[in-house]
PDB file of N, CA and C in Angstrom:
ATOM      1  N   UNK A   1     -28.557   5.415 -19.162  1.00  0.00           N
ATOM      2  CA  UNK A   1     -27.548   4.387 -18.927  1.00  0.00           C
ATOM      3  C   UNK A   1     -26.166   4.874 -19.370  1.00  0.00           C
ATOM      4  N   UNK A   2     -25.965   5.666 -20.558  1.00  0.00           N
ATOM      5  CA  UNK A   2     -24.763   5.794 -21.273  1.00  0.00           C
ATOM      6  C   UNK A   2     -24.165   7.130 -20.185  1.00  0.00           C
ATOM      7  N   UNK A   3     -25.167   8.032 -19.514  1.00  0.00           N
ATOM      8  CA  UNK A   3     -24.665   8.952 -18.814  1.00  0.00           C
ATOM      9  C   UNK A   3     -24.572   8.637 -17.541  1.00  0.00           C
ATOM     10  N   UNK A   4     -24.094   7.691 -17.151  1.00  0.00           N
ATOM     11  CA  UNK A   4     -24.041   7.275 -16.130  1.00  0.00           C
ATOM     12  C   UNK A   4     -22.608   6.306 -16.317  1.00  0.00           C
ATOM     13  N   UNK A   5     -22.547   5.537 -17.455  1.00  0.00           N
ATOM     14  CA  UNK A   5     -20.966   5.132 -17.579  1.00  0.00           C
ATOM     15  C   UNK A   5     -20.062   6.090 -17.961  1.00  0.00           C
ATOM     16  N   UNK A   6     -20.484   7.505 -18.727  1.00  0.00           N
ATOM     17  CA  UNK A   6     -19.783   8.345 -18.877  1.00  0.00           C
ATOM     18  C   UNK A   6     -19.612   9.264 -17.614  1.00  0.00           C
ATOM     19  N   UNK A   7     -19.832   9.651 -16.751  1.00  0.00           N
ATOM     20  CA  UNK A   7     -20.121   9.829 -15.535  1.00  0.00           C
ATOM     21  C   UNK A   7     -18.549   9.064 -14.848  1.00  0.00           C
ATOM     22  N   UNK A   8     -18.842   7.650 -14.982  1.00  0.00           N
ATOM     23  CA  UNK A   8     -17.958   6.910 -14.071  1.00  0.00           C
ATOM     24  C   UNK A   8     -16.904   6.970 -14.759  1.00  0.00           C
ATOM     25  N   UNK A   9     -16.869   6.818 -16.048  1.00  0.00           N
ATOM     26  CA  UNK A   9     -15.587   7.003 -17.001  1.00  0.00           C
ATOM     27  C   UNK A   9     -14.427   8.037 -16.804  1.00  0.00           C
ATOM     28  N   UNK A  10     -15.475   9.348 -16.451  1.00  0.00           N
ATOM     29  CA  UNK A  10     -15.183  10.732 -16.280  1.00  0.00           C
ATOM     30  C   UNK A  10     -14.049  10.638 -14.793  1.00  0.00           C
ATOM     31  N   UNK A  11     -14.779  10.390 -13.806  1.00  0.00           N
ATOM     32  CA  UNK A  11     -14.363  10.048 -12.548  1.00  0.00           C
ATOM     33  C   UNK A  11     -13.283   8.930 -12.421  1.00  0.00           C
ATOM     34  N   UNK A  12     -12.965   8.331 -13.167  1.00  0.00           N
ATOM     35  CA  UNK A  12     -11.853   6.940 -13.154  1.00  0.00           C
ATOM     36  C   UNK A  12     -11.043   7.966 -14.163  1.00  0.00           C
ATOM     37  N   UNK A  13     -10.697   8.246 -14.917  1.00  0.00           N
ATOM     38  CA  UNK A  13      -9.890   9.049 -15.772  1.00  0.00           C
ATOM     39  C   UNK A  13      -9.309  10.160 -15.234  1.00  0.00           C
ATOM     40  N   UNK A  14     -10.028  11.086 -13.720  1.00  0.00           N
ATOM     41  CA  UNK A  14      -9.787  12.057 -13.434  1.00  0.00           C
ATOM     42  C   UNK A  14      -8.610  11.361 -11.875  1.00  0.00           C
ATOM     43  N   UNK A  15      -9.324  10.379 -11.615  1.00  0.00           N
ATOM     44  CA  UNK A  15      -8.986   9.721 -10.666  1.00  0.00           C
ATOM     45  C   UNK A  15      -7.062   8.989 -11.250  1.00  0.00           C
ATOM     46  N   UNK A  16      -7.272   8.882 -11.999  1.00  0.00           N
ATOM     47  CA  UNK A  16      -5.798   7.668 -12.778  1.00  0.00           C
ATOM     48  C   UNK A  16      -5.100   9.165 -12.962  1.00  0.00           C
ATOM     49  N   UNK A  17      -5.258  10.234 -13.827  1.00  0.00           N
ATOM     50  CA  UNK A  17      -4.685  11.329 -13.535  1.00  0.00           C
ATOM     51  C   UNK A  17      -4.154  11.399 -12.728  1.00  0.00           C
ATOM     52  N   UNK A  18      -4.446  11.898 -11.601  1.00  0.00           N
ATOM     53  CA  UNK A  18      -4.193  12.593 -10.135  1.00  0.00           C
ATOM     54  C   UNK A  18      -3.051  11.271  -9.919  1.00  0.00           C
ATOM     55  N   UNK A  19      -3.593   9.943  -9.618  1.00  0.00           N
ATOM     56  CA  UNK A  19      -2.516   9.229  -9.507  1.00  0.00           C
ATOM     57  C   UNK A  19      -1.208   9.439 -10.136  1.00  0.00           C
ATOM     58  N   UNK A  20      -1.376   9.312 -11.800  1.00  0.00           N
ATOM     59  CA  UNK A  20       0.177   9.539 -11.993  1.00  0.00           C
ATOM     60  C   UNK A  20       0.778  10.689 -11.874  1.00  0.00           C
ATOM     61  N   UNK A  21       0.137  11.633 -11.794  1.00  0.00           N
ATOM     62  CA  UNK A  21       0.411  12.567 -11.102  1.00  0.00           C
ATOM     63  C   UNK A  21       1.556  12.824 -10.125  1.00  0.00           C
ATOM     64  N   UNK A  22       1.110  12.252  -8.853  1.00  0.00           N
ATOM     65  CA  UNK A  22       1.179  12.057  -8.397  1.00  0.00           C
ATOM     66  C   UNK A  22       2.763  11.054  -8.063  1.00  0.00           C
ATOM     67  N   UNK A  23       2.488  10.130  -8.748  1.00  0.00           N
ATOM     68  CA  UNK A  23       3.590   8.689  -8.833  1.00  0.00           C
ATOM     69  C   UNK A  23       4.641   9.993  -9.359  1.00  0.00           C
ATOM     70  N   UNK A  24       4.717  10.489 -10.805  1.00  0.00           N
ATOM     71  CA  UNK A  24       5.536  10.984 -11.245  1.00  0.00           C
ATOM     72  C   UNK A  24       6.181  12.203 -10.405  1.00  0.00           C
ATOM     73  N   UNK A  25       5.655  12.502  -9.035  1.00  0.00           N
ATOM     74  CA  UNK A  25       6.390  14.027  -8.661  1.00  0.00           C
ATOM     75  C   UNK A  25       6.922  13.228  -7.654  1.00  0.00           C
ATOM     76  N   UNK A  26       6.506  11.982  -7.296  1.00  0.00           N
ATOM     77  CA  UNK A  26       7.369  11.274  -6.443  1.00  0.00           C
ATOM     78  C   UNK A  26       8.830  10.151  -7.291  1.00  0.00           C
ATOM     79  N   UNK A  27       8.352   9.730  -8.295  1.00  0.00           N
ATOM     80  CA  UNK A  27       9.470   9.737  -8.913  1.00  0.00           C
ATOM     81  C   UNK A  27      10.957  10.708  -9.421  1.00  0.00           C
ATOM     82  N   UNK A  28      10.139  11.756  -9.510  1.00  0.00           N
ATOM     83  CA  UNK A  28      11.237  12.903  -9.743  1.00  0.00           C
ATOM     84  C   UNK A  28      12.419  13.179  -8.495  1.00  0.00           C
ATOM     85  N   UNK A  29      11.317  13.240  -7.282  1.00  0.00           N
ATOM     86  CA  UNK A  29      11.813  13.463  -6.341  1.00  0.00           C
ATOM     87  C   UNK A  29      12.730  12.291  -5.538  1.00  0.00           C
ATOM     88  N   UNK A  30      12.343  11.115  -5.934  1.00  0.00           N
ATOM     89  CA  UNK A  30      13.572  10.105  -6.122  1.00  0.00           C
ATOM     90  C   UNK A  30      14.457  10.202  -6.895  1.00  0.00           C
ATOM     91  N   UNK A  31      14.882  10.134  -8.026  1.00  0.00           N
ATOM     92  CA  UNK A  31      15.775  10.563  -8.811  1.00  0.00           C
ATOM     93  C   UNK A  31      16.266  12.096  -8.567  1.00  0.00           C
ATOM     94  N   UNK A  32      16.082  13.362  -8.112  1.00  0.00           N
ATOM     95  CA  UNK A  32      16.524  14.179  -7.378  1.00  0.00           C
ATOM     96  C   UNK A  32      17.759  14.116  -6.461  1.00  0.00           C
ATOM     97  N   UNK A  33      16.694  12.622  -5.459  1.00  0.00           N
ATOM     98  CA  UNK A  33      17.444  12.320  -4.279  1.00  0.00           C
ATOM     99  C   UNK A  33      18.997  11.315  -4.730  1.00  0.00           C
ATOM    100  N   UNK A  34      18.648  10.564  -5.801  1.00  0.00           N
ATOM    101  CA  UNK A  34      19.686   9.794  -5.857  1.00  0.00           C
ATOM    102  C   UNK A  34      20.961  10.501  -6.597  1.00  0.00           C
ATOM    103  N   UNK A  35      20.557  11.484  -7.212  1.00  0.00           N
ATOM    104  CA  UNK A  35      21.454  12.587  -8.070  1.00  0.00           C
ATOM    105  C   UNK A  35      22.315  13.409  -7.184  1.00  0.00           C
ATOM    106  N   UNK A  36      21.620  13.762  -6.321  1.00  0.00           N
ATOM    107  CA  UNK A  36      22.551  14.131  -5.067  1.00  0.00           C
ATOM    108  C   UNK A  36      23.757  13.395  -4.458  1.00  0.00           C
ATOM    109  N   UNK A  37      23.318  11.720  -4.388  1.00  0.00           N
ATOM    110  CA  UNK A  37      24.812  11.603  -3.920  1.00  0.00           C
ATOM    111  C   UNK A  37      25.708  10.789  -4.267  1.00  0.00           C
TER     112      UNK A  37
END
């Protein structure tokens, strides 16, 4: 049972990663854009 919520734990943690990840290289790249003009 416990390796199986750790399992999903694993996968939601790797998953929220990638998201902000993600959010943040698109944030940059907004603020990039607005620095420009």
């Amino acid at each position: 049972m416990f390796g199986v919520y750790g399992y999903i734990l694993k996968y939601f943690f790797e998953i929220s990663c990638l998201i902000l990840l993600i959010y943040f290289k698109q944030l940059q790249l907004f603020f990039s854009v607005i620095s420009q003009l």
